[in-house]
C-alpha atoms as a PDB file:
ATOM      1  CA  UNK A   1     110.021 -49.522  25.461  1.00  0.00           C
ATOM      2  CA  UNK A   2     109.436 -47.360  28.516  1.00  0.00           C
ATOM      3  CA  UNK A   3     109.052 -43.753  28.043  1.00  0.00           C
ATOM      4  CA  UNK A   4     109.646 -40.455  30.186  1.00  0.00           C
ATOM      5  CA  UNK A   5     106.603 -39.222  32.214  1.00  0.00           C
ATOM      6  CA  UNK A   6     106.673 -35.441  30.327  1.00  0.00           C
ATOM      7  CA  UNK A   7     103.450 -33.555  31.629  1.00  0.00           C
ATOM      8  CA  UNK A   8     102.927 -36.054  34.467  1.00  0.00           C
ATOM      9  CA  UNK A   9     102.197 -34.055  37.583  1.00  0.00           C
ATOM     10  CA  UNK A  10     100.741 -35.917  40.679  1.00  0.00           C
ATOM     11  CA  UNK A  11      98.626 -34.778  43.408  1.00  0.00           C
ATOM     12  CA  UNK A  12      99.121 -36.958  46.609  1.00  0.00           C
ATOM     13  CA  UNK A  13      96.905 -37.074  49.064  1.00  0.00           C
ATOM     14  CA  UNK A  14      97.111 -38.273  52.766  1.00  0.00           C
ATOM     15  CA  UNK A  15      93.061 -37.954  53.986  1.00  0.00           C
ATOM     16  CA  UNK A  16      92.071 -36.540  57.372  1.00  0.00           C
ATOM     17  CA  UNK A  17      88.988 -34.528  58.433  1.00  0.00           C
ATOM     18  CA  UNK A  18      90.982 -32.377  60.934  1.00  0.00           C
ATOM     19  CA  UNK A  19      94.074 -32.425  58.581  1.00  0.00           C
ATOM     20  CA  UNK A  20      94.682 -33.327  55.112  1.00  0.00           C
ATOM     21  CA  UNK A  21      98.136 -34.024  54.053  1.00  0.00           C
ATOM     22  CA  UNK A  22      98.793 -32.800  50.238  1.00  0.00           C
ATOM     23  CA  UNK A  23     102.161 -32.872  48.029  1.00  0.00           C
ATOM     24  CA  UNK A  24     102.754 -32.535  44.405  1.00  0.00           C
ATOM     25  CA  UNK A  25     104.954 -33.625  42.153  1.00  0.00           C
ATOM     26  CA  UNK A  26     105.901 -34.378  38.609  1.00  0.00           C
ATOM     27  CA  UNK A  27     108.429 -35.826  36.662  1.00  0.00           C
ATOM     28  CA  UNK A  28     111.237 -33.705  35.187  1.00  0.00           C
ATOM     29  CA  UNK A  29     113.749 -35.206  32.440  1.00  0.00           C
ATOM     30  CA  UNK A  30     112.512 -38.601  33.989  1.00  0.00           C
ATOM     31  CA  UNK A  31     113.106 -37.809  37.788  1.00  0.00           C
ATOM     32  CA  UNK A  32     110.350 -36.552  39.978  1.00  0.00           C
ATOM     33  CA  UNK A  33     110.741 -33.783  41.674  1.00  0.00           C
ATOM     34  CA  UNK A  34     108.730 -31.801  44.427  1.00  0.00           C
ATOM     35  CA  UNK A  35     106.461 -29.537  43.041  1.00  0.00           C
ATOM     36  CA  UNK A  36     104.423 -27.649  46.592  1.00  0.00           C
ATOM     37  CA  UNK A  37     102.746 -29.287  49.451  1.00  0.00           C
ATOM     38  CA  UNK A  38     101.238 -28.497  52.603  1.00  0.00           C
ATOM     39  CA  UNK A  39      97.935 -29.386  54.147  1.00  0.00           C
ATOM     40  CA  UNK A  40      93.978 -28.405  54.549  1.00  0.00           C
ATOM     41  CA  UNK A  41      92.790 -27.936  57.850  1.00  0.00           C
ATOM     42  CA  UNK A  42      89.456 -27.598  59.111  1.00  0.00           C
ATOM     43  CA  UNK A  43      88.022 -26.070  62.480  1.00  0.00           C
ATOM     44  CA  UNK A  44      87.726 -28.557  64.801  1.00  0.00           C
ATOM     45  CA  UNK A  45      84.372 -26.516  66.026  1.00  0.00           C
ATOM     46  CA  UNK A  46      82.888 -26.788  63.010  1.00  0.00           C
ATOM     47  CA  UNK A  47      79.925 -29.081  61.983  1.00  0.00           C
ATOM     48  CA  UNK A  48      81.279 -32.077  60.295  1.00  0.00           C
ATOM     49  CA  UNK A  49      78.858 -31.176  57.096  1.00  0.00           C
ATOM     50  CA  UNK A  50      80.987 -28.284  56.862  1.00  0.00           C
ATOM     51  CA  UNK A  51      84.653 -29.641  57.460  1.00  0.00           C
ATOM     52  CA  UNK A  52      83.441 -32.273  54.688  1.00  0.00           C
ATOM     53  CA  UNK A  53      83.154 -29.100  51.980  1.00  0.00           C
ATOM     54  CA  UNK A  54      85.598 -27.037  53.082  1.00  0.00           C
ATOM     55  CA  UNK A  55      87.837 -30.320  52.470  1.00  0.00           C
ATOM     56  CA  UNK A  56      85.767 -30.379  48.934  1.00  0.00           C
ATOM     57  CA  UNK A  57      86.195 -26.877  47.778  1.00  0.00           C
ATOM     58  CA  UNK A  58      90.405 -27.010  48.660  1.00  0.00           C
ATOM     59  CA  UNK A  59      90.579 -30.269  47.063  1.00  0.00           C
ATOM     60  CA  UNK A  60      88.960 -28.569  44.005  1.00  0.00           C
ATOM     61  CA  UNK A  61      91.399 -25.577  44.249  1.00  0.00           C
ATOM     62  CA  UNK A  62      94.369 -27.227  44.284  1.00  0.00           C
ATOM     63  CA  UNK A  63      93.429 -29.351  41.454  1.00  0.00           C
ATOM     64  CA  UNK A  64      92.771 -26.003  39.804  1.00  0.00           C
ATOM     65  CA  UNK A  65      96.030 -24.290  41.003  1.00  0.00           C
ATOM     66  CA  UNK A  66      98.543 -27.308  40.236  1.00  0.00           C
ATOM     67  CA  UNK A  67      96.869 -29.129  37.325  1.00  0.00           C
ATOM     68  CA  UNK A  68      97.755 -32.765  38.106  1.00  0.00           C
ATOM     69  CA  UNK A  69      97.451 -35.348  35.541  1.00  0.00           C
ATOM     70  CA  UNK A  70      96.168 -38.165  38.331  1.00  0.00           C
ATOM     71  CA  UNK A  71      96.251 -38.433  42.002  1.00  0.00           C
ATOM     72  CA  UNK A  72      96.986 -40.809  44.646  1.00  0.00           C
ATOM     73  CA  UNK A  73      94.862 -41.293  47.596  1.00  0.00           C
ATOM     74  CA  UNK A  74      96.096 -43.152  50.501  1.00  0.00           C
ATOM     75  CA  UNK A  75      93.749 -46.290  52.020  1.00  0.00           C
ATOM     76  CA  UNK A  76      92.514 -46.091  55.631  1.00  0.00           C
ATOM     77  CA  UNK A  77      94.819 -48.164  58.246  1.00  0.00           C
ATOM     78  CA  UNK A  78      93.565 -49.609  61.553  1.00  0.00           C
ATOM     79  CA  UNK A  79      91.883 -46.682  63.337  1.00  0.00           C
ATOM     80  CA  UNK A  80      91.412 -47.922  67.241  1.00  0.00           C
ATOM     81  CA  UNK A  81      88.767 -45.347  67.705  1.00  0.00           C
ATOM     82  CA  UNK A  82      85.655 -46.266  65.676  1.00  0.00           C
ATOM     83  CA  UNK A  83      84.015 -42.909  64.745  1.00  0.00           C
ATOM     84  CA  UNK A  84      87.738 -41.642  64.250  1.00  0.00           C
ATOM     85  CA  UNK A  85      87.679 -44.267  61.620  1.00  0.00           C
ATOM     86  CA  UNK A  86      84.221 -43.735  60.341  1.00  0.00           C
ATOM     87  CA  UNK A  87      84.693 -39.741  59.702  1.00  0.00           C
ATOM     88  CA  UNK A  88      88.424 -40.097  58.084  1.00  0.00           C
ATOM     89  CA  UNK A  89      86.523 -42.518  55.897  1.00  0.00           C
ATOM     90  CA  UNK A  90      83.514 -40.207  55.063  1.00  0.00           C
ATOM     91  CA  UNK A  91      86.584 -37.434  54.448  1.00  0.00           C
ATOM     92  CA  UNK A  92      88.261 -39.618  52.296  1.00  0.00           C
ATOM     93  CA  UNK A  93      84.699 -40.410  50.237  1.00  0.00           C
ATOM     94  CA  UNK A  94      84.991 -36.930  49.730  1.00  0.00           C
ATOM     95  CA  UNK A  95      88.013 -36.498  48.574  1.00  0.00           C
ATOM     96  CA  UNK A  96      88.119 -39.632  46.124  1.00  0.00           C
ATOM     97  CA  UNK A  97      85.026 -38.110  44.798  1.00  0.00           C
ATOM     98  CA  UNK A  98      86.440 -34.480  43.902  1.00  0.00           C
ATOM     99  CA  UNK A  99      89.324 -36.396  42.301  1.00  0.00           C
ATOM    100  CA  UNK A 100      87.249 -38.194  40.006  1.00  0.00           C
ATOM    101  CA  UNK A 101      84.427 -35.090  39.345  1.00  0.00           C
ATOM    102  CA  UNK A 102      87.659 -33.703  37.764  1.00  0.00           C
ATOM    103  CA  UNK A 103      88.576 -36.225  35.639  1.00  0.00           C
ATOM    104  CA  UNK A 104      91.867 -37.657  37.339  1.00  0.00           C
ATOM    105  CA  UNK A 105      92.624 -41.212  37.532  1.00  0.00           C
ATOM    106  CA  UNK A 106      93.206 -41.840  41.005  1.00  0.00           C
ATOM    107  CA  UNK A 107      95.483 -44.755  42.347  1.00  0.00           C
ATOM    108  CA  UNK A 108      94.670 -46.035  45.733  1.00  0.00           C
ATOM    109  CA  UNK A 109      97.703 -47.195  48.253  1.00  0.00           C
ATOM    110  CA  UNK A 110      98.402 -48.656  51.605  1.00  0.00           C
ATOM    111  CA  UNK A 111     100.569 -47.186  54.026  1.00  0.00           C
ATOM    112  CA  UNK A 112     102.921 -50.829  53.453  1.00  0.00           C
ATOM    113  CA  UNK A 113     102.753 -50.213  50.095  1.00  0.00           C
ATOM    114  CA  UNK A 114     104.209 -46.467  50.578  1.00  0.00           C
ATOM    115  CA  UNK A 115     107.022 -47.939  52.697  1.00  0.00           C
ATOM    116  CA  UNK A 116     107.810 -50.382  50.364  1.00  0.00           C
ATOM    117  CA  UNK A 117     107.544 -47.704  47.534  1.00  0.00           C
ATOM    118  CA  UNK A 118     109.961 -45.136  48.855  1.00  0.00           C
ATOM    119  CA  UNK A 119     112.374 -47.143  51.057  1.00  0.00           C
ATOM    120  CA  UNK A 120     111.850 -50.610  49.561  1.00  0.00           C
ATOM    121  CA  UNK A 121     111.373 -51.948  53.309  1.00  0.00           C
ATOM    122  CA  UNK A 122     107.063 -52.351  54.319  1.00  0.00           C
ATOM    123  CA  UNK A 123     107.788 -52.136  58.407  1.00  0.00           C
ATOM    124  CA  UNK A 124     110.636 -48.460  57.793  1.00  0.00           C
ATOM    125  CA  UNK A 125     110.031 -46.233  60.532  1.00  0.00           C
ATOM    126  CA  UNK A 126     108.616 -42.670  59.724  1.00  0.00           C
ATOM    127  CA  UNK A 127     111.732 -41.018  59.570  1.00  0.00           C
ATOM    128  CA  UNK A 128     113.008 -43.583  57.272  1.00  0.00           C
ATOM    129  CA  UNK A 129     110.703 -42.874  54.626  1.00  0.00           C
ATOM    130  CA  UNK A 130     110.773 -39.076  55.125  1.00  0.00           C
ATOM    131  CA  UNK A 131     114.597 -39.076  54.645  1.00  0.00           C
ATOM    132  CA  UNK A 132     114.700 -41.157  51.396  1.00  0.00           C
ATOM    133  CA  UNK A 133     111.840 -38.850  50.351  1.00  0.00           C
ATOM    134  CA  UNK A 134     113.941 -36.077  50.752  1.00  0.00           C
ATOM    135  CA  UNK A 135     116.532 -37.561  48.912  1.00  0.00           C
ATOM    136  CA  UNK A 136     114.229 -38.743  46.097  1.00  0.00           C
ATOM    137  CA  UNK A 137     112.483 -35.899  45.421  1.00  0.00           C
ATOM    138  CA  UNK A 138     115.864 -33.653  45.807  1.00  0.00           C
ATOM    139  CA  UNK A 139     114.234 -31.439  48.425  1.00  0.00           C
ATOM    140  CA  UNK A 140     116.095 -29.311  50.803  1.00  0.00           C
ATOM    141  CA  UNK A 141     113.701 -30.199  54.213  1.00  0.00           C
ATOM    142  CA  UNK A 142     111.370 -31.911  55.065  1.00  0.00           C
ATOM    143  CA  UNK A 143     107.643 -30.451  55.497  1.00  0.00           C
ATOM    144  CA  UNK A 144     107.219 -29.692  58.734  1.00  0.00           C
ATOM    145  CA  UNK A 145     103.855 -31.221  58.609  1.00  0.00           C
ATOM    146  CA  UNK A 146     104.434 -34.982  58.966  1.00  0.00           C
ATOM    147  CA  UNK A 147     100.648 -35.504  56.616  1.00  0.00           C
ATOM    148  CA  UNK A 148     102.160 -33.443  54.243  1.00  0.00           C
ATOM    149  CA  UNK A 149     104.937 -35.409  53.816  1.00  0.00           C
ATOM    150  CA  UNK A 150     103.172 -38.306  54.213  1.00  0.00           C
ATOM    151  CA  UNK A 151     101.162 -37.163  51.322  1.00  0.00           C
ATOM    152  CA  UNK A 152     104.226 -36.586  49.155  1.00  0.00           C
ATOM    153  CA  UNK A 153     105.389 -40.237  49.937  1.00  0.00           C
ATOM    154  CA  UNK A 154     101.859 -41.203  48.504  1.00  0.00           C
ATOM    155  CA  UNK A 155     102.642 -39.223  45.313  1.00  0.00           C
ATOM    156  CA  UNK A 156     105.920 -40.630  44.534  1.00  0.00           C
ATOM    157  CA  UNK A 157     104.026 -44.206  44.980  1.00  0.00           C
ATOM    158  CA  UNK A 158     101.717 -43.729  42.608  1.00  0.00           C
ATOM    159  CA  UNK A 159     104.872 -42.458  40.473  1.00  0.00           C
ATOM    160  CA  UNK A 160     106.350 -45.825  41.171  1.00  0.00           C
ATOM    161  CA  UNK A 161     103.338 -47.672  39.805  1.00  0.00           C
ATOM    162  CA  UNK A 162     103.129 -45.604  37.210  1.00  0.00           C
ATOM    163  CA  UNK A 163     106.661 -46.813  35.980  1.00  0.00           C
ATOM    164  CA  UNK A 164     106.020 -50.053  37.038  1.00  0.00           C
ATOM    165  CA  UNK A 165     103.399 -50.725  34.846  1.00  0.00           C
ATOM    166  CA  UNK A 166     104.498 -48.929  31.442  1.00  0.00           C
ATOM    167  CA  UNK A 167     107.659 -51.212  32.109  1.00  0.00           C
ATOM    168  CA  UNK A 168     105.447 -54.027  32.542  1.00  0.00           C
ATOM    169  CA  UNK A 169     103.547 -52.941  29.671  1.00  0.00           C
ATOM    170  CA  UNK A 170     106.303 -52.405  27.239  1.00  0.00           C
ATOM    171  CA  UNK A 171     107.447 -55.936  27.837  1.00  0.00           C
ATOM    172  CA  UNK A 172     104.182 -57.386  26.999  1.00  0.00           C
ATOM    173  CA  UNK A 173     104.260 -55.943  23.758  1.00  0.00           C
ATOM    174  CA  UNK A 174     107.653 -56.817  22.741  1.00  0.00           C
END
């Protein structure tokens, strides 16, 4: 039989090198529910060396402020601009790293597969998602921040999954 998720908190993650999208949430008498978000931004200045650990150590420090149980990362999409591509994917390295240094499983997802997650259609339009989100998660507004959001669509994904295969589980072993 399926159970309730009690002490399951989820760090989602939408990756960036200029901005990184981050919500958490966790589940609450077996609905999630929105726990913080907001996003890590970096000095577009900077070396790249040093966007990669300030990315790093925030990563780490939320981790230590929220205590998640596992994370979910979201997968790179078609990036028209090469080295746009290449650096979101070294930031994203980084990231999926500091998730696993700290123990967390870490579920991996594709922007279809958040669509179809949270609004149950792959091609929804951004606003789509962000107002079933809102409804899901029982939150007031919206982030401002459309990564952050996008990071707490992520979260309740790998929530989804999470469900998905206890279920799937639990009927197996019946």
């Amino acid at each position: 039989m399926a159970h309730e998720f009690h002490n399951v908190r989820i760090l989602g993650i939408d990756p960036g090198y200029g901005r990184v999208g981050w919500g958490v949430i966790e589940d609450k008498n077996g609905e999630w529910t929105h726990v913080a978000h907001g996003c890590i931004e970096t000095g577009a200045n900077d070396p790249f060396v040093e966007r990669l650990l300030e990315i790093h150590a925030r990563v780490k420090k939320l981790i230590q402020q929220y205590s998640p149980t596992r994370a979910g990362v979201e997968e790179l999409f078609f990036y028209k601009n090469e080295k746009t591509a290449i650096n979101v994917g070294q930031a994203r390295g980084v990231i999926l790293l500091t998730l696993s240094q700290a123990g967390l499983p870490v579920d991996e997802c594709t922007p279809l597969e958040v669509k179809q997650s949270v609004v149950g259609y792959g091609r929804a339009e951004k606003r789509q998602v962000q107002k079933l989100l809102q409804l899901r998660l029982r939150m007031r507004e919206m982030p401002t921040q459309d990564d952050a959001a996008d990071a707490l669509a992520v979260a309740l994904t790998c929530a989804v999954s999470l469900r998905l295969k206890d279920i799937a589980d639990s009927r197996s072993s019946a």
